[in-house]
N, C-alpha and C. Protein backbone atom coordinates (compact mmCIF):
# COMPACT_ATOMS: atom_id res chain seq x y z
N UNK A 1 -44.82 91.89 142.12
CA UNK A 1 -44.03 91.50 143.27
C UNK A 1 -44.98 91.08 144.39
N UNK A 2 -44.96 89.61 145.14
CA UNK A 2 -45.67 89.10 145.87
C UNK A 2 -45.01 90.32 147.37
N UNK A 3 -46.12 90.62 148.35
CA UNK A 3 -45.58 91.26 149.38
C UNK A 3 -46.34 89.80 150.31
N UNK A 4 -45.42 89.41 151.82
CA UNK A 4 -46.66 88.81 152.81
C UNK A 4 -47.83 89.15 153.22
N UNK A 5 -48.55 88.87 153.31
CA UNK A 5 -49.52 89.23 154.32
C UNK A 5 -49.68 89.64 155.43
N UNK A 6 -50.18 90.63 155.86
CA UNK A 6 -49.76 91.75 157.00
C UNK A 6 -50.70 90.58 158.21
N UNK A 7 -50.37 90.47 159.29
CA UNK A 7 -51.45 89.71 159.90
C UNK A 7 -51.28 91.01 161.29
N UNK A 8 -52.53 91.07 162.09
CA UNK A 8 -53.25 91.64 162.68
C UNK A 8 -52.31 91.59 163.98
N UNK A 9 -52.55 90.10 164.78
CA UNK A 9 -51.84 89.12 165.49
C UNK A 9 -50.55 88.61 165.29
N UNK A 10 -49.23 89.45 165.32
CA UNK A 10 -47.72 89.29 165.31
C UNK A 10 -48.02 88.12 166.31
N UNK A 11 -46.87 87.45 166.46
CA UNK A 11 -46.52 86.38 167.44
C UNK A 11 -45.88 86.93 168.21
N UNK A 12 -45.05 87.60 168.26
CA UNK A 12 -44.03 88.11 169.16
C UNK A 12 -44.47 88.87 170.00
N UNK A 13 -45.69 89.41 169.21
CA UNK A 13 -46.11 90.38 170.58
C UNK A 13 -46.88 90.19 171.37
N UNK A 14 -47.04 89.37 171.03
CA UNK A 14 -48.11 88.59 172.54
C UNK A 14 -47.16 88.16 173.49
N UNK A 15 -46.01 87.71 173.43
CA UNK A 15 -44.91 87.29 174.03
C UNK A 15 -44.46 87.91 174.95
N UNK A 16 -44.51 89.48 174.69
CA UNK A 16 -43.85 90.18 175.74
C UNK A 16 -42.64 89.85 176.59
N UNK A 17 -42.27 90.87 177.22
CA UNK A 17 -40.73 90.94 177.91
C UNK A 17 -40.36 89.66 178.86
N UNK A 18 -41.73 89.26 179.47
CA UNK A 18 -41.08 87.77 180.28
C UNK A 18 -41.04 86.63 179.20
N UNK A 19 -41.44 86.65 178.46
CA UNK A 19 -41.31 85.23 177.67
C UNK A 19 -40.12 85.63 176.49
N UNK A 20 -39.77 86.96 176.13
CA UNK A 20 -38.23 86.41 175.77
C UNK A 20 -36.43 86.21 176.48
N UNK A 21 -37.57 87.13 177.82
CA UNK A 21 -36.06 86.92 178.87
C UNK A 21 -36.32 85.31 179.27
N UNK A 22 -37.43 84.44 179.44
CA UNK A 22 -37.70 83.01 179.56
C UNK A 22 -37.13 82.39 178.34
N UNK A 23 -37.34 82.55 177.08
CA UNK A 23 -37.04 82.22 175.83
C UNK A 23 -35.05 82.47 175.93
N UNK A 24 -34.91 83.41 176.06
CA UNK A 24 -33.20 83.85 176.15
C UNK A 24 -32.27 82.82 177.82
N UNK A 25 -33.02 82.80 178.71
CA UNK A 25 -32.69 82.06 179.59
C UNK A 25 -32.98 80.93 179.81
N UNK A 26 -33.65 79.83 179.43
CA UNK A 26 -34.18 78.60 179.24
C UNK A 26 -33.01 77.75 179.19
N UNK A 27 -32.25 77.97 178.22
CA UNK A 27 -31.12 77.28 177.93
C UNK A 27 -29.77 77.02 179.26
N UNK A 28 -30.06 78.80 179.62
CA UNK A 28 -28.79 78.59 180.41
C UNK A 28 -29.07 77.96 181.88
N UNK A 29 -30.66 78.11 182.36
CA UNK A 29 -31.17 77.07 183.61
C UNK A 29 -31.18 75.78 183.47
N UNK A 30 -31.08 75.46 182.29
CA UNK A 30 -31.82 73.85 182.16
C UNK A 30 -30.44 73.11 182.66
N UNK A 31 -29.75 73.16 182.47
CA UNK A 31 -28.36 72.61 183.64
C UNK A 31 -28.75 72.79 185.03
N UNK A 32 -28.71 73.76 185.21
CA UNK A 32 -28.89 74.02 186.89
C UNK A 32 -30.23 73.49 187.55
N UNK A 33 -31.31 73.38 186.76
CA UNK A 33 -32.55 73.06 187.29
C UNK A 33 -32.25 71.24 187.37
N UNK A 34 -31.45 70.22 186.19
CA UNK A 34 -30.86 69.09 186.04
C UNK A 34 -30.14 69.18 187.61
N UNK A 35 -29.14 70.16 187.52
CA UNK A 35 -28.29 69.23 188.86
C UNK A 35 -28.78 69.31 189.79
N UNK A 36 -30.32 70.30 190.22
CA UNK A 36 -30.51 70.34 191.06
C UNK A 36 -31.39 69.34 191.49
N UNK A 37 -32.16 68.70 190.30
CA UNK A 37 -33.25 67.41 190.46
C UNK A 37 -32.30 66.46 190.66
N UNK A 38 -31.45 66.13 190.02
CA UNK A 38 -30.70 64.70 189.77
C UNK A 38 -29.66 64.79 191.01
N UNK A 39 -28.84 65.33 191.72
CA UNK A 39 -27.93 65.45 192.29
C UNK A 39 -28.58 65.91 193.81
N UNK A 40 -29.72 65.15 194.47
CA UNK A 40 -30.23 65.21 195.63
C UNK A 40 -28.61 66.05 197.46
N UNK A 41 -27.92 64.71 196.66
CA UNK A 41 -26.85 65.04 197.82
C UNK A 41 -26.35 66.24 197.98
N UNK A 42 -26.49 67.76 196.95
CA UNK A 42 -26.06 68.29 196.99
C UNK A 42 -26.17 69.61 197.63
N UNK A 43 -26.84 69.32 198.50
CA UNK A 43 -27.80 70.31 199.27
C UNK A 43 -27.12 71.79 199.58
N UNK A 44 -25.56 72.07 199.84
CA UNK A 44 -25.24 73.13 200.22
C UNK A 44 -24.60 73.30 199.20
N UNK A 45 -24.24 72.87 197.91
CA UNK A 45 -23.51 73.17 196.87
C UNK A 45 -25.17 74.08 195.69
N UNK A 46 -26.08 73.31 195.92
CA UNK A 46 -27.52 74.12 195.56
C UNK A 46 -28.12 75.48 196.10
N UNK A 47 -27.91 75.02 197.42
CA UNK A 47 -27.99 77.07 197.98
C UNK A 47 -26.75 77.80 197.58
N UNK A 48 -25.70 77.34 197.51
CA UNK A 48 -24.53 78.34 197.17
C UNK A 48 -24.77 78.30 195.68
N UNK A 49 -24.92 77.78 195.05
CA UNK A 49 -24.86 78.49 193.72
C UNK A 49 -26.22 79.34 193.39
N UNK A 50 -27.58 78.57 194.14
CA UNK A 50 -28.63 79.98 194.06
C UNK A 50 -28.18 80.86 194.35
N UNK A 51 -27.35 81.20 195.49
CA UNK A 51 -26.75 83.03 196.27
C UNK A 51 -25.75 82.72 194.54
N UNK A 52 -25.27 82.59 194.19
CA UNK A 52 -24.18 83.07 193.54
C UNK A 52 -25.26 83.54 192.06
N UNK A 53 -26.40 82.81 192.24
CA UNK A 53 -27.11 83.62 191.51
C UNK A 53 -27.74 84.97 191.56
N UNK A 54 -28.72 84.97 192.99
CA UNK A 54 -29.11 86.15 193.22
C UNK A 54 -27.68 86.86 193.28
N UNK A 55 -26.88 86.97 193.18
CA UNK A 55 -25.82 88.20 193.57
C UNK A 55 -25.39 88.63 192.16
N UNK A 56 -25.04 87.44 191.53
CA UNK A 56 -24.79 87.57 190.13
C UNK A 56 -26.06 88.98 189.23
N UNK A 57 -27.31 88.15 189.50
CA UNK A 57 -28.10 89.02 189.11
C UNK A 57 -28.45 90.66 189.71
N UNK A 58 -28.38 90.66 190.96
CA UNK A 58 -27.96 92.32 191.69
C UNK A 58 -27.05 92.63 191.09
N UNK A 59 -25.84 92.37 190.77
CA UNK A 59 -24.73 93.02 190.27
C UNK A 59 -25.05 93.04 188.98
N UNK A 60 -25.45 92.86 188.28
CA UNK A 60 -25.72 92.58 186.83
C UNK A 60 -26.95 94.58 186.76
N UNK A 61 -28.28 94.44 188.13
CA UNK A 61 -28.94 95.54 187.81
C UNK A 61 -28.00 96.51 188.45
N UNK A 62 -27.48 96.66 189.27
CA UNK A 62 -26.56 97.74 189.73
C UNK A 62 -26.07 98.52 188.69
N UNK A 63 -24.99 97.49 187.97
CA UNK A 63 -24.35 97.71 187.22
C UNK A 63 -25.14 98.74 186.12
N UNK A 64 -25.75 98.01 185.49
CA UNK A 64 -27.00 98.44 184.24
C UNK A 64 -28.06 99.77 185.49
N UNK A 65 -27.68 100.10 186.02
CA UNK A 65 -28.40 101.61 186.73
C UNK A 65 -27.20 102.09 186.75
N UNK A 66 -26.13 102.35 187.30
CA UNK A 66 -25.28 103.06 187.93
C UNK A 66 -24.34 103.73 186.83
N UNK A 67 -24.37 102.35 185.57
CA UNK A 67 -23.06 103.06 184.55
C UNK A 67 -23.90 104.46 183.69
N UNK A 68 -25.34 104.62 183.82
CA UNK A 68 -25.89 105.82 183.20
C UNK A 68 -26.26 106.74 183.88
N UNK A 69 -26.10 106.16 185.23
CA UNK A 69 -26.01 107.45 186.46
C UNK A 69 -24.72 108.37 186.70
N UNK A 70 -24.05 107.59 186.35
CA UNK A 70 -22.61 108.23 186.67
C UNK A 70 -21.72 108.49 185.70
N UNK A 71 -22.40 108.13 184.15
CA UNK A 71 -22.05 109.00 182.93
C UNK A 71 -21.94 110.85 182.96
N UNK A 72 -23.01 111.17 183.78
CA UNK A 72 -23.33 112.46 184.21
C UNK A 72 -22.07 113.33 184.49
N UNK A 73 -21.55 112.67 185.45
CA UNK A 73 -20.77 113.40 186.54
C UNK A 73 -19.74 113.45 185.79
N UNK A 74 -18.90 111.90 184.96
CA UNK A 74 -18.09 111.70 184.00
C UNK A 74 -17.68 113.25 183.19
N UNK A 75 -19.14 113.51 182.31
CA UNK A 75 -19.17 114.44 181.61
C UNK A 75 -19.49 115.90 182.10
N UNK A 76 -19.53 116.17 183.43
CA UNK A 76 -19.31 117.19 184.42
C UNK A 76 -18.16 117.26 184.73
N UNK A 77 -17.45 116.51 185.28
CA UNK A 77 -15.64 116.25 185.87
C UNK A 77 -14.70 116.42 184.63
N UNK A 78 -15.60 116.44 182.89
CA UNK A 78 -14.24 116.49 181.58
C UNK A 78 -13.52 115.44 181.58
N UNK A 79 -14.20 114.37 182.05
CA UNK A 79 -13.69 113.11 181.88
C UNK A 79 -14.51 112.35 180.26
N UNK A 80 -14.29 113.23 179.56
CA UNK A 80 -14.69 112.32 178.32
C UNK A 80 -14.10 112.52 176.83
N UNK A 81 -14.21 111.65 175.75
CA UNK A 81 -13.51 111.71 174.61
C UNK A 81 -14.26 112.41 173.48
N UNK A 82 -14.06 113.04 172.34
CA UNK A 82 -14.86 113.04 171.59
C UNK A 82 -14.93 112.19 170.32
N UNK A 83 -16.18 111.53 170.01
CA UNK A 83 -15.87 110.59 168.75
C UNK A 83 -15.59 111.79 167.19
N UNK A 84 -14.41 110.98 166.93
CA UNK A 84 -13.70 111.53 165.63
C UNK A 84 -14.55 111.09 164.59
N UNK A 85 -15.27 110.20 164.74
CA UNK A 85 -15.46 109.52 163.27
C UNK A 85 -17.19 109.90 162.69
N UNK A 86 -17.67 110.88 163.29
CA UNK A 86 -18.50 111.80 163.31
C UNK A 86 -18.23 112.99 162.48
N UNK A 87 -18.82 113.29 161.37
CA UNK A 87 -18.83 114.65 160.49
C UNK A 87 -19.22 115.68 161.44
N UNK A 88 -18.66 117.15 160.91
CA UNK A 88 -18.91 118.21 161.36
C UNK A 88 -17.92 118.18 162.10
N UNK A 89 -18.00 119.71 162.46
CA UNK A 89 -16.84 120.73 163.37
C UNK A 89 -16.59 119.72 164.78
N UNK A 90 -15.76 120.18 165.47
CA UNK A 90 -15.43 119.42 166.67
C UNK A 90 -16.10 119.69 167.61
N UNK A 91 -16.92 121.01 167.28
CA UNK A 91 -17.52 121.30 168.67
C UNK A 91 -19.41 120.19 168.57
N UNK A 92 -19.14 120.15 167.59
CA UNK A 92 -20.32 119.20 166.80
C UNK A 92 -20.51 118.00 167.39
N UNK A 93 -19.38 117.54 167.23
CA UNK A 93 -19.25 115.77 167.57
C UNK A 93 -19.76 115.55 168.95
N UNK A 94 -20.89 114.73 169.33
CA UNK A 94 -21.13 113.95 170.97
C UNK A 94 -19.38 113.82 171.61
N UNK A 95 -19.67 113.87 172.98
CA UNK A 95 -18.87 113.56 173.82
C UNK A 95 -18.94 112.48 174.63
N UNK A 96 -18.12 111.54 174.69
CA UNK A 96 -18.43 110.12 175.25
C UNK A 96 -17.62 110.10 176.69
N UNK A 97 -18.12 109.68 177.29
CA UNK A 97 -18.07 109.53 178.70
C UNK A 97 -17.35 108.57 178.91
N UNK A 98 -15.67 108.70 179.29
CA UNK A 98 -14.95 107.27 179.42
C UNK A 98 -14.63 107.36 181.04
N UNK A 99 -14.39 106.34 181.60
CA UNK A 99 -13.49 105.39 182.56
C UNK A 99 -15.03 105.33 183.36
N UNK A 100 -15.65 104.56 183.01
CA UNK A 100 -16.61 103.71 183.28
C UNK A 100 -16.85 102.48 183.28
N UNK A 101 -15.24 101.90 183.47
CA UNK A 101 -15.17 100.39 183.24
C UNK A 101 -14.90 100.26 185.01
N UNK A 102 -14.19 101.47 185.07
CA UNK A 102 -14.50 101.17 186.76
C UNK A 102 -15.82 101.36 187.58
N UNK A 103 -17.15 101.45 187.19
CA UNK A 103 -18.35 100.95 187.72
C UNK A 103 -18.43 100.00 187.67
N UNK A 104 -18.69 99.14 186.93
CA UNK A 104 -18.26 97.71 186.48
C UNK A 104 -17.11 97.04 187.12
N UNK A 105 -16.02 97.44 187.12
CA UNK A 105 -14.72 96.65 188.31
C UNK A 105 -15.24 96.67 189.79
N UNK A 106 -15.85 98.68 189.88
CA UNK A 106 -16.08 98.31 191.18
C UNK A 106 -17.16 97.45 192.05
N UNK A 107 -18.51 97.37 191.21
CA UNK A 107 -19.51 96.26 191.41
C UNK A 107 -19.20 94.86 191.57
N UNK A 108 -18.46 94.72 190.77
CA UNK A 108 -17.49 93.15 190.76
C UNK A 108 -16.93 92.95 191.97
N UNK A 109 -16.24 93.60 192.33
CA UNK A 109 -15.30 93.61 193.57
C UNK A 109 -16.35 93.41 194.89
N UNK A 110 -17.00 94.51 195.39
CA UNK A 110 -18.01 94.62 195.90
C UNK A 110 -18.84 93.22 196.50
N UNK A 111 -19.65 93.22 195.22
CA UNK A 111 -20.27 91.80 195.09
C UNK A 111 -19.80 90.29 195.23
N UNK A 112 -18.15 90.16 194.62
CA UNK A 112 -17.17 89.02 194.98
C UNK A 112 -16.77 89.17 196.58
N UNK A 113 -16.60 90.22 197.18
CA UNK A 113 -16.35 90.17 198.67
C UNK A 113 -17.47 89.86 199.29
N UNK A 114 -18.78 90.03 198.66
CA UNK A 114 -20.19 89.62 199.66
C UNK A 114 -19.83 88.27 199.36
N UNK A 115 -20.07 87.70 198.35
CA UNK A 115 -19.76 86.28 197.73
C UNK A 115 -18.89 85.81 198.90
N UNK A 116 -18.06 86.15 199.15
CA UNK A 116 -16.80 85.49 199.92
C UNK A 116 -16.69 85.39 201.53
N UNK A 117 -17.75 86.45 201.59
CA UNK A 117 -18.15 86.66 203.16
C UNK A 117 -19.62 85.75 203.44
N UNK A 118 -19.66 85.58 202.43
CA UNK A 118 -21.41 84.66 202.65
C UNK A 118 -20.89 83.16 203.02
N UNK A 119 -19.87 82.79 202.26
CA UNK A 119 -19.50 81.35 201.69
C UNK A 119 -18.04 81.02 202.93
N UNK A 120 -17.71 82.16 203.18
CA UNK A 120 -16.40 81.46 204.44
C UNK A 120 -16.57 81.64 205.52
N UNK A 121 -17.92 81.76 206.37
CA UNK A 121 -18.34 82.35 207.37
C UNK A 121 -18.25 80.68 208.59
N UNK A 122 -19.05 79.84 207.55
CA UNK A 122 -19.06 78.46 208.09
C UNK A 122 -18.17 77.88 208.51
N UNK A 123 -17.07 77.52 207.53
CA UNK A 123 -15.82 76.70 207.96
C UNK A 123 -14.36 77.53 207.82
N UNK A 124 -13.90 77.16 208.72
CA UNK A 124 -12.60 78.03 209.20
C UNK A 124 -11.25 76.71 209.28
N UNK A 125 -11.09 75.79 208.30
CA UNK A 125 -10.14 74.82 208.96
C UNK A 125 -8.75 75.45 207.87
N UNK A 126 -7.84 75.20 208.44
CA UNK A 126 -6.46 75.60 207.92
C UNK A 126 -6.34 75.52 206.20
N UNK A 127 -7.13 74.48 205.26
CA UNK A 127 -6.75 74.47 204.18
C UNK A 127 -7.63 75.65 203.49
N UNK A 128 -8.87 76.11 204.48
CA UNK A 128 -9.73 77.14 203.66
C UNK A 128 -8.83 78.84 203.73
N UNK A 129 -8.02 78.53 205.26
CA UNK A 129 -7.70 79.77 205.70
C UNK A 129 -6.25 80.38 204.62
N UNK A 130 -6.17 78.72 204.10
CA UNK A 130 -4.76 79.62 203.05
C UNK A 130 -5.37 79.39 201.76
N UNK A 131 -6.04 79.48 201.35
CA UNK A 131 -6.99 79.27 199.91
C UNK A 131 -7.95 81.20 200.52
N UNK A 132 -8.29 81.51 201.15
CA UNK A 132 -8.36 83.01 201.46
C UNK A 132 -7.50 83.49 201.09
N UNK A 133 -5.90 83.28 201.65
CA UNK A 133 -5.16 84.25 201.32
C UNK A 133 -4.74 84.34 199.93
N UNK A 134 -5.02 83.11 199.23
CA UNK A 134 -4.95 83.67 197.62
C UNK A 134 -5.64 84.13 197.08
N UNK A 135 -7.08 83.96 197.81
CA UNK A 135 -8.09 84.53 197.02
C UNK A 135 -7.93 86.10 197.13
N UNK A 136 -7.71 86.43 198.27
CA UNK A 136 -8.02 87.71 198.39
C UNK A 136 -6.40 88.78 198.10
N UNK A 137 -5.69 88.22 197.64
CA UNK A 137 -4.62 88.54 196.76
C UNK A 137 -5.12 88.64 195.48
N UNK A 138 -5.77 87.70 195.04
CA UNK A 138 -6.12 87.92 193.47
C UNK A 138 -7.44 88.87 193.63
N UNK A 139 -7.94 89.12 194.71
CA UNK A 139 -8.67 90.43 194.96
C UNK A 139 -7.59 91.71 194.89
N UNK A 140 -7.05 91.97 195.47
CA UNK A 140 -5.68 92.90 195.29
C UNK A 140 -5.51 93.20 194.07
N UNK A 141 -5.25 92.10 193.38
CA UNK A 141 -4.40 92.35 192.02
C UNK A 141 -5.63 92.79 191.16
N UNK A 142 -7.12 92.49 190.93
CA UNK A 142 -7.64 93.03 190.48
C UNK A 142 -8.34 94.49 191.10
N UNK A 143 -8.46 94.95 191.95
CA UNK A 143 -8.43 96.26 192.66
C UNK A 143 -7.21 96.90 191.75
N UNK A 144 -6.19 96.78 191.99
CA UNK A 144 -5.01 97.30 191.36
C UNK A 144 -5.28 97.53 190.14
N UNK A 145 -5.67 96.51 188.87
CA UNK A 145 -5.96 96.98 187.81
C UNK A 145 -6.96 97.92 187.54
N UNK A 146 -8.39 97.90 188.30
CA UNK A 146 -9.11 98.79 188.22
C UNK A 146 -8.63 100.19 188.04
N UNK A 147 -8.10 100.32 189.35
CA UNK A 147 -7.64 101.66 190.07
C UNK A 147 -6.72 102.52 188.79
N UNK A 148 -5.22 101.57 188.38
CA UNK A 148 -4.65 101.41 187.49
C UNK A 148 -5.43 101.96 185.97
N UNK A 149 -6.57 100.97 185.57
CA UNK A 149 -7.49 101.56 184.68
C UNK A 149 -8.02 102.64 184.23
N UNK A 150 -8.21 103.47 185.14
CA UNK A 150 -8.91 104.70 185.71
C UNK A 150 -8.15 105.80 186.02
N UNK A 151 -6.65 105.64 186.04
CA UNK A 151 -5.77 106.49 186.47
C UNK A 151 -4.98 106.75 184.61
N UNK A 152 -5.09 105.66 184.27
CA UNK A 152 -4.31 105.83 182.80
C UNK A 152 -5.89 106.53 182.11
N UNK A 153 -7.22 106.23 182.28
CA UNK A 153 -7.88 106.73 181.33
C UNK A 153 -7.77 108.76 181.56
């Protein structure tokens, strides 16, 4: 049986953590880096979608810190399930830490109201001021589901 050849020098590991988050993200900039060369005129539609980046990305580490910070308390408060599908006695089985989708709703929320306070600060003319009030209704309605979420878990 032929085995490969072990080599010394992997490729991958020379690569390290920035060149596959570069390698994994490449794709999804190469649009945005395009509209931003080709589409000169677009000068305040280019800073608003950078902020909608940096925010995107804060909410993204928040999120990824906070949902294993507050697993803790989850499983302090008896807010958790036990997986069934685990052998052994019941007292055996891990305990999983549920309604943690509201860290996640609530970061969203949070972060969409900075979003919204960054971006309507400038112009105030009548067609923006009733395009608010839907927006921030469909803020409502998702608050509601959260809350909703969290009350049924």
């Amino acid at each position: 049986m032929n085995h490969p050849k072990e080599y010394k020098h992997h490729p991958e590991a020379s690569v390290g953590l920035v060149g596959r988050v570069a390698v994994f993200l490449a794709p999804l900039l190469l649009p945005l880096v395009a509209l931003f060369h080709y589409l000169p005129w677009l000068q305040a539609t280019q800073l608003r979608l950078l902020a909608s980046l940096a925010l995107s990305t804060a909410a993204f580490f928040a999120t990824k810190h906070l949902i294993p910070t507050l697993q803790h308390y989850n499983l302090k408060a008896n807010i958790f399930g036990i997986d069934l599908n685990k052998r052994g006695a019941k007292e055996d089985k891990p305990k999983i830490p549920e309604a943690l989708g509201v860290v996640a709703g609530t970061v969203y929320l949070v972060f969409i109201i900075i979003n919204q306070l960054l971006f309507t600060t400038d112009a105030l003319d009548n067609t923006l001021q009733s395009m608010l009030v839907e927006y921030n209704a469909a803020l409502h309605c998702i608050c509601f589901m959260i809350f909703l979420g969290f009350v049924d878990d």
